[in-house]
Protein backbone atom coordinates (compact mmCIF):
# COMPACT_ATOMS: atom_id res chain seq x y z
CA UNK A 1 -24.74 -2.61 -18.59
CA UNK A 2 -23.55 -3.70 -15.14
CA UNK A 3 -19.63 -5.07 -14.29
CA UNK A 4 -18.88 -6.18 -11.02
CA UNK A 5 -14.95 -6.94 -10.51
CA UNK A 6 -13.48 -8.75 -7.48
CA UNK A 7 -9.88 -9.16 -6.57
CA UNK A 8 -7.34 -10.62 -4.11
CA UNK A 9 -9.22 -13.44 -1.85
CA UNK A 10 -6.60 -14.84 -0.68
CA UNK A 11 -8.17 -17.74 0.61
CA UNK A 12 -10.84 -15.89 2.33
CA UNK A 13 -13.69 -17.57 2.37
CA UNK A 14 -16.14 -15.50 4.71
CA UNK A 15 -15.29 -12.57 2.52
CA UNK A 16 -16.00 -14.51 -0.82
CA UNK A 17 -19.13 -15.42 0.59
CA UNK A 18 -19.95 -11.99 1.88
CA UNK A 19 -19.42 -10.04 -1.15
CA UNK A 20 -20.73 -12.92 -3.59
CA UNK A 21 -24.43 -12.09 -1.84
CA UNK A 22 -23.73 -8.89 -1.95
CA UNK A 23 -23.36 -9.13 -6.37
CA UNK A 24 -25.83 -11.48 -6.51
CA UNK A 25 -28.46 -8.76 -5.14
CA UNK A 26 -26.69 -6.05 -7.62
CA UNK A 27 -27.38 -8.65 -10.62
CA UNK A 28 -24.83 -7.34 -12.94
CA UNK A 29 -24.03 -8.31 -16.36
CA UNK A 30 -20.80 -9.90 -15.77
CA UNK A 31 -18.53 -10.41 -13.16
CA UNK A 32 -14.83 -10.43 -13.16
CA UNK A 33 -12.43 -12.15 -10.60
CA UNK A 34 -9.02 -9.92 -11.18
CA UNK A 35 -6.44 -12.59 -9.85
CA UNK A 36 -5.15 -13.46 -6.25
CA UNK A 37 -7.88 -16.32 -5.38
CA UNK A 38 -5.67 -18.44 -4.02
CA UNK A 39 -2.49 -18.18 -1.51
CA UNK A 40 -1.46 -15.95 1.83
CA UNK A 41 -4.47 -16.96 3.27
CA UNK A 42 -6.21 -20.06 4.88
CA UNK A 43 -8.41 -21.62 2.73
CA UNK A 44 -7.02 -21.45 -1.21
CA UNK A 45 -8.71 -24.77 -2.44
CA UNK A 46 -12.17 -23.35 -1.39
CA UNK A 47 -11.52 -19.95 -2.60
CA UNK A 48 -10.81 -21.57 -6.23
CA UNK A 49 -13.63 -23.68 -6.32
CA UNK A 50 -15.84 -21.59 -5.20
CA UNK A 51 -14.77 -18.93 -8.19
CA UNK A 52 -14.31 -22.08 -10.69
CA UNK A 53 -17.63 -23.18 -10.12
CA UNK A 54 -19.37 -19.60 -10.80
CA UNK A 55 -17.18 -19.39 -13.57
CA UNK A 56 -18.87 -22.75 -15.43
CA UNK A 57 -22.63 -21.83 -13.87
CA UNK A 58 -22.67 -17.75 -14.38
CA UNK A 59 -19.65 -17.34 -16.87
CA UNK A 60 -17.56 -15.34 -14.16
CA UNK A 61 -14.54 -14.19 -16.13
CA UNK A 62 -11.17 -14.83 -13.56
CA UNK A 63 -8.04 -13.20 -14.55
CA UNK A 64 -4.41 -14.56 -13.15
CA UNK A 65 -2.73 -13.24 -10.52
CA UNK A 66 0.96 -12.69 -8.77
CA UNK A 67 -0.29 -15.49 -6.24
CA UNK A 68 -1.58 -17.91 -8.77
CA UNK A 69 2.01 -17.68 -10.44
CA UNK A 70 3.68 -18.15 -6.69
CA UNK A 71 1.66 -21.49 -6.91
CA UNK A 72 2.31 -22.17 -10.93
CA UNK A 73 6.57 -21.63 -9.42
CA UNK A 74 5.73 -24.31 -6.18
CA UNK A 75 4.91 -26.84 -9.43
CA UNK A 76 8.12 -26.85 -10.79
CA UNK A 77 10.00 -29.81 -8.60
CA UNK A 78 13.52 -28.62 -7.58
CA UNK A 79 14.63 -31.07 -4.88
CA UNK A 80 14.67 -28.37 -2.18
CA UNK A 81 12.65 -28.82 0.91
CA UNK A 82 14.86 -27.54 3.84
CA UNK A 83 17.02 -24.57 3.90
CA UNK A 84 16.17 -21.01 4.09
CA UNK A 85 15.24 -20.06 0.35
CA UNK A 86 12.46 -22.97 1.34
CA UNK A 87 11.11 -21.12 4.64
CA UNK A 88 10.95 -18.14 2.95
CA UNK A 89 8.47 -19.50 0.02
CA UNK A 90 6.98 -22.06 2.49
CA UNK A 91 3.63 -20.15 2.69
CA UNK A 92 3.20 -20.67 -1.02
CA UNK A 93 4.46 -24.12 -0.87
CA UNK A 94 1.65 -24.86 1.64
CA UNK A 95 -0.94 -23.07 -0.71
CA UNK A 96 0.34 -25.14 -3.42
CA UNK A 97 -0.07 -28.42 -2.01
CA UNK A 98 -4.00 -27.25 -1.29
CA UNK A 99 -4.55 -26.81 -5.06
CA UNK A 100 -2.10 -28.72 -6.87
CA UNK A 101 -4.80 -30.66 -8.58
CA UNK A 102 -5.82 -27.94 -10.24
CA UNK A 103 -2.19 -26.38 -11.58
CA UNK A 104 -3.50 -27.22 -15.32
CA UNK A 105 -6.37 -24.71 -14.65
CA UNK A 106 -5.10 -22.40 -12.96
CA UNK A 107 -1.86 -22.17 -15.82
CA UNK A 108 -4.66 -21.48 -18.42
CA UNK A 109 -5.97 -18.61 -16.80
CA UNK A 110 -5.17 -15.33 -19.01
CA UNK A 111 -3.25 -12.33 -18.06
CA UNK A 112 -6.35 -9.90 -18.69
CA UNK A 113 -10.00 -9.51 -19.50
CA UNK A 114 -11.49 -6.79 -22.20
CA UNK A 115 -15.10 -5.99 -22.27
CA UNK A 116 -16.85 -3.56 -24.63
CA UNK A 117 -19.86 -1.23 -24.00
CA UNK A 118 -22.29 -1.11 -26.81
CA UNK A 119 -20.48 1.96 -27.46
CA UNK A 120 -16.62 0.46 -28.51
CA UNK A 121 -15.35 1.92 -25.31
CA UNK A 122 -13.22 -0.66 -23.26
CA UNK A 123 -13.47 -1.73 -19.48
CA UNK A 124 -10.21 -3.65 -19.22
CA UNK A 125 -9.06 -5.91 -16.05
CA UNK A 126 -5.68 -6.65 -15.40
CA UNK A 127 -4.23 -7.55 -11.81
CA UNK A 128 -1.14 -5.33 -11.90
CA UNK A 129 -0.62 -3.14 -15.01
CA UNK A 130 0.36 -3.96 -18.55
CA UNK A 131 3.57 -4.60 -17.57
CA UNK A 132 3.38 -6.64 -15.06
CA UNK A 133 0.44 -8.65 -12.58
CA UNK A 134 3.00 -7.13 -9.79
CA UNK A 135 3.53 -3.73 -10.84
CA UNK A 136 0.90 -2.27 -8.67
CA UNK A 137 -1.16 1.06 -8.94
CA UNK A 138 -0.68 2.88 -5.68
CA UNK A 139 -2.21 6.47 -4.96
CA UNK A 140 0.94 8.21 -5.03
CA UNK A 141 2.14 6.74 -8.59
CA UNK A 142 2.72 9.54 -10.30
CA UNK A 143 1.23 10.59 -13.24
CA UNK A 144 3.66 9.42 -16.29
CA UNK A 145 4.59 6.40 -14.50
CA UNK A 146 0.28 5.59 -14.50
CA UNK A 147 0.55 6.43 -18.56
CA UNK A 148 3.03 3.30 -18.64
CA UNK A 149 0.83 1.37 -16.56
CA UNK A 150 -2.24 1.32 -18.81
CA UNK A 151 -0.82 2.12 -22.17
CA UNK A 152 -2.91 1.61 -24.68
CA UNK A 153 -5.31 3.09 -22.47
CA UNK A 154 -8.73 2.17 -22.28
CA UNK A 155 -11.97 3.83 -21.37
CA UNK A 156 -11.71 1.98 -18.34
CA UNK A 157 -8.69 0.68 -16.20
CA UNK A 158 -9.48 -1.66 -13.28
CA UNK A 159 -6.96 -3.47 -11.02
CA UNK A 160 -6.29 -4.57 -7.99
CA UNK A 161 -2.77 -6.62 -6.41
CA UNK A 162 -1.67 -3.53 -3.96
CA UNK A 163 -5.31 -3.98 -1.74
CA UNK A 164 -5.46 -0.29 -1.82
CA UNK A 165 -9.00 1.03 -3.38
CA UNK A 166 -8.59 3.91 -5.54
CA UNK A 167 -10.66 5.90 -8.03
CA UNK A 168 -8.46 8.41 -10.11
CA UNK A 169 -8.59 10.36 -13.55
CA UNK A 170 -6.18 10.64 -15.99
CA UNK A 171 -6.03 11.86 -19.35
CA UNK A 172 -9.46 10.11 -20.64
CA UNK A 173 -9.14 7.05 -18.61
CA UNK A 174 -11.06 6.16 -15.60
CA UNK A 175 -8.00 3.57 -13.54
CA UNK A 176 -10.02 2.26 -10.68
CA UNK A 177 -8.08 -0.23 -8.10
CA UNK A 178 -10.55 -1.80 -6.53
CA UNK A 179 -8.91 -3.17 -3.74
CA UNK A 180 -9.05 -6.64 -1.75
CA UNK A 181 -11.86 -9.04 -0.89
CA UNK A 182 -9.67 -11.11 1.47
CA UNK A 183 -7.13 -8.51 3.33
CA UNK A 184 -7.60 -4.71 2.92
CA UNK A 185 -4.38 -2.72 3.65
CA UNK A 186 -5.88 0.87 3.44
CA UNK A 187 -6.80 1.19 7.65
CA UNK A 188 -10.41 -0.86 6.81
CA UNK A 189 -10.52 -4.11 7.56
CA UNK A 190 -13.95 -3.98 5.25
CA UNK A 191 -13.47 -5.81 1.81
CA UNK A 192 -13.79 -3.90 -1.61
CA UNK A 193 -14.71 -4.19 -4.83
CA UNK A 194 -15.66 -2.42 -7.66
CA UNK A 195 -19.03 -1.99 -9.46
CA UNK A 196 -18.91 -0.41 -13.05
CA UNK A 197 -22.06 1.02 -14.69
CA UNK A 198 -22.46 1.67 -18.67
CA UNK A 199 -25.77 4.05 -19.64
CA UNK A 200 -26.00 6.20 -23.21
CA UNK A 201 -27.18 8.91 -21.51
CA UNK A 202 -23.64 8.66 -18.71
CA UNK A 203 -21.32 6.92 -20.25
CA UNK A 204 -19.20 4.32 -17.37
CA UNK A 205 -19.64 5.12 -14.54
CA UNK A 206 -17.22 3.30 -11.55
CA UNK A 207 -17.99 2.74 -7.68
CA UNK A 208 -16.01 1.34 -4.89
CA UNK A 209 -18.27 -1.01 -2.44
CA UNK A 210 -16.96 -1.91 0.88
CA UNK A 211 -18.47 -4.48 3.40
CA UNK A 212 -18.07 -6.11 6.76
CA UNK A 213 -17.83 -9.78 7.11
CA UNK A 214 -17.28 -12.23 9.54
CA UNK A 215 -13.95 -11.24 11.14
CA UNK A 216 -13.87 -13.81 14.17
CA UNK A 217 -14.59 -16.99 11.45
CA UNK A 218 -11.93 -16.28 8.94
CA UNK A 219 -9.52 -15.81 12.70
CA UNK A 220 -10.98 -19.42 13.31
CA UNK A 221 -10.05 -20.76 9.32
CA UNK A 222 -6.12 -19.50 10.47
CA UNK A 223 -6.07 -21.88 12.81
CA UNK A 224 -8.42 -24.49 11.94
CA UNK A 225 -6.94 -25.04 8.44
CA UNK A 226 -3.56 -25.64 9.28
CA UNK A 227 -2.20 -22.63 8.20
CA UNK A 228 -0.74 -20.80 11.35
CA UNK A 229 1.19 -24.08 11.66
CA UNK A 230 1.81 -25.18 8.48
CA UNK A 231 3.00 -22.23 5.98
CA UNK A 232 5.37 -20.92 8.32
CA UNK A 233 6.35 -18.08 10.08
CA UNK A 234 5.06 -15.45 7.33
CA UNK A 235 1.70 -16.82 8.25
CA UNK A 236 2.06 -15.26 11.83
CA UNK A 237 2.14 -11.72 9.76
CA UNK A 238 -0.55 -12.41 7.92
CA UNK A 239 -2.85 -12.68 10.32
CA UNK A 240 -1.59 -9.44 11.57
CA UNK A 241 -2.10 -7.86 8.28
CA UNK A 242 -5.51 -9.22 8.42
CA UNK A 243 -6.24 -7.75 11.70
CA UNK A 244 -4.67 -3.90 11.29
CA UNK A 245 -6.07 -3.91 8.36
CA UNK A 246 -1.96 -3.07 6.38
CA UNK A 247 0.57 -4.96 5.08
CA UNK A 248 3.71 -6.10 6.82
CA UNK A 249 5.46 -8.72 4.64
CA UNK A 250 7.37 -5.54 2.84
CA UNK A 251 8.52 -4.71 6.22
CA UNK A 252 9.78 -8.25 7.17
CA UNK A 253 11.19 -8.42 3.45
CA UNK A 254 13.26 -4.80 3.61
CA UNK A 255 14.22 -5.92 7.34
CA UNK A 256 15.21 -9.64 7.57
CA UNK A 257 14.62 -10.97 4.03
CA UNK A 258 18.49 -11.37 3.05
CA UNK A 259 19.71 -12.22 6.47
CA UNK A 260 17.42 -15.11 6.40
CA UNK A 261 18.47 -16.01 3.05
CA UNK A 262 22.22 -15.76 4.33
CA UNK A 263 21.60 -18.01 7.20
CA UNK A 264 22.08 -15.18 9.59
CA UNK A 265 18.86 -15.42 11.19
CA UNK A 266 16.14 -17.78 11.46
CA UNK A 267 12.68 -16.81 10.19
CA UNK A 268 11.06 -17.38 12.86
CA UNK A 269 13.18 -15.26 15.09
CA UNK A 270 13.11 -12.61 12.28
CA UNK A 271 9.00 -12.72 12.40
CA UNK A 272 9.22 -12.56 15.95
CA UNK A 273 12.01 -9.70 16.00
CA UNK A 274 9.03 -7.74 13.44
CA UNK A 275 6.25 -9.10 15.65
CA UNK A 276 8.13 -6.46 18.53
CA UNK A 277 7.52 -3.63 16.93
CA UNK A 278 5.46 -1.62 19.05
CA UNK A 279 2.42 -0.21 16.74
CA UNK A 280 1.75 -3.79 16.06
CA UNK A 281 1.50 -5.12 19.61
CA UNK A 282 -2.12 -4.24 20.31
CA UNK A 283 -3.11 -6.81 17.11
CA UNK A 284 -0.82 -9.67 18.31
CA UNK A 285 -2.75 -13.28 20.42
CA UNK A 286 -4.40 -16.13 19.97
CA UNK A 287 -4.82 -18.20 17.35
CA UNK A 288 -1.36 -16.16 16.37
CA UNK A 289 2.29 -15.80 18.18
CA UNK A 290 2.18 -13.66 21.71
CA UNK A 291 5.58 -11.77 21.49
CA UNK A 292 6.18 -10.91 25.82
């Protein structure tokens, strides 16, 4: 029995493509997409039809994400379209109006998958925890707070959300994050997933895969798509994040997040102000910002 489990795309669409081969010369059993398809990235509306469309021809299972919510939350009309609680959520806004045809589907999509070795024992998917698809699984979590996390605990705990791959033991549970397809934040700008193996004689057995893809074209999908210009200055971190290979919106957030929210600074000057920092100045240029 062979499980192959994707997570965060993002909107990534030479990644999807890159690690779709790469299952399709694995031939598992089943394949699970663990949330984060769509959003904080260029190309959302491919990204989901690309999955939705393996889902009807090879019964891919997809579980909902934090990002697919961000979009479900963009559905809801509220009358605001200026103002700074708008330029804050604009990058979702923009992902939104890529996919909004397909808000019915994406509502339906459930909060986990369960599947069951001919044994009983349970590989289960979730993109967070149990508590919550953004309550992620970080290596330093410590042990009782990880208890919380998967309780009941199966065989087999797989997630994704923080783009961090991990494999770690606890108790009798295998929790495996298996990182991001569309923007790695562990150093490696290669994309992960996981590949989980069932025998009689082994028992489950879980593996962390990571491969290169086309770097310079999903650079080009930035810019080509509209998305530098139009989901706002978060984008411009994005790409950095994409590029370092780490996540920055937590820094903008603990930085600038209220100010902008309090009208006390624009966010594009706030983007900019983070965009100074000097460990990120050798990933900054074209098709992003230059910060002089």
């Amino acid at each position: 029995m062979k499980i192959a489990v994707i997570s965060d795309i993002h909107g990534n669409i030479p990644a999807l493509e890159a690690v779709t081969a790469d299952i399709e010369k694995w031939q598992p059993d089943q394949v699970v997409v663990d949330g984060d398809i769509v959003n904080r990235g260029p190309l959302s509306r491919d990204a989901l039809e690309w999955v939705l469309a393996r889902q009807k021809q090879e019964n891919w299972h997809i579980v909902k994400g934090n990002h697919e919510d961000y979009v479900l939350e963009c559905a809801v009309p509220d009358g605001v379209e200026t103002g700074p609680a708008y330029e804050v959520n604009k990058f979702a806004r923009w992902a939104y109006q890529q996919v909004a045809d397909y808000v019915p589907v994406i509502a339906k999509l459930p909060e986990q998958c369960s599947l069951f070795a001919p044994d009983g024992s349970e590989l289960r998917v979730v993109h967070g925890s149990m508590r919550d698809n953004r309550d992620g699984v970080y290596p330093n979590t410590k042990d009782e707070e990880l208890r919380l996390q998967i309780e009941p605990a199966p065989r087999i705990f797989v997630t994704g959300h923080t783009h961090r791959p991990l494999i770690r033991e606890i108790d009798d549970t295998t929790v495996v994050n298996i990182g991001s397809v569309g923007a790695s934040f562990d150093g490696n700008r290669e994309l992960s997933y996981g590949r989980f193996t069932w025998t009689a004689a082994k028992g489950w057995q879980a593996e962390i895969v990571r491969l290169p893809y086309d770097f310079d074209r999903v650079e080009q999908d930035y810019a080509c798509s509209g998305f530098l210009e139009g989901a706002g200055p978060l984008a411009q971190l994005m790409l950095i994040e994409l590029r370092r290979a780490g996540g920055l919106i937590y820094r903008w957030a603990t930085r600038y997040q209220d100010a902008v929210l309090a009208g006390e600074i624009s966010m594009e000057d706030s983007v900019r102000a983070v965009m100074a920092d000097e460990d990120l100045r050798p990933y900054l240029g074209p098709p992003g910002w230059t910060i002089n």
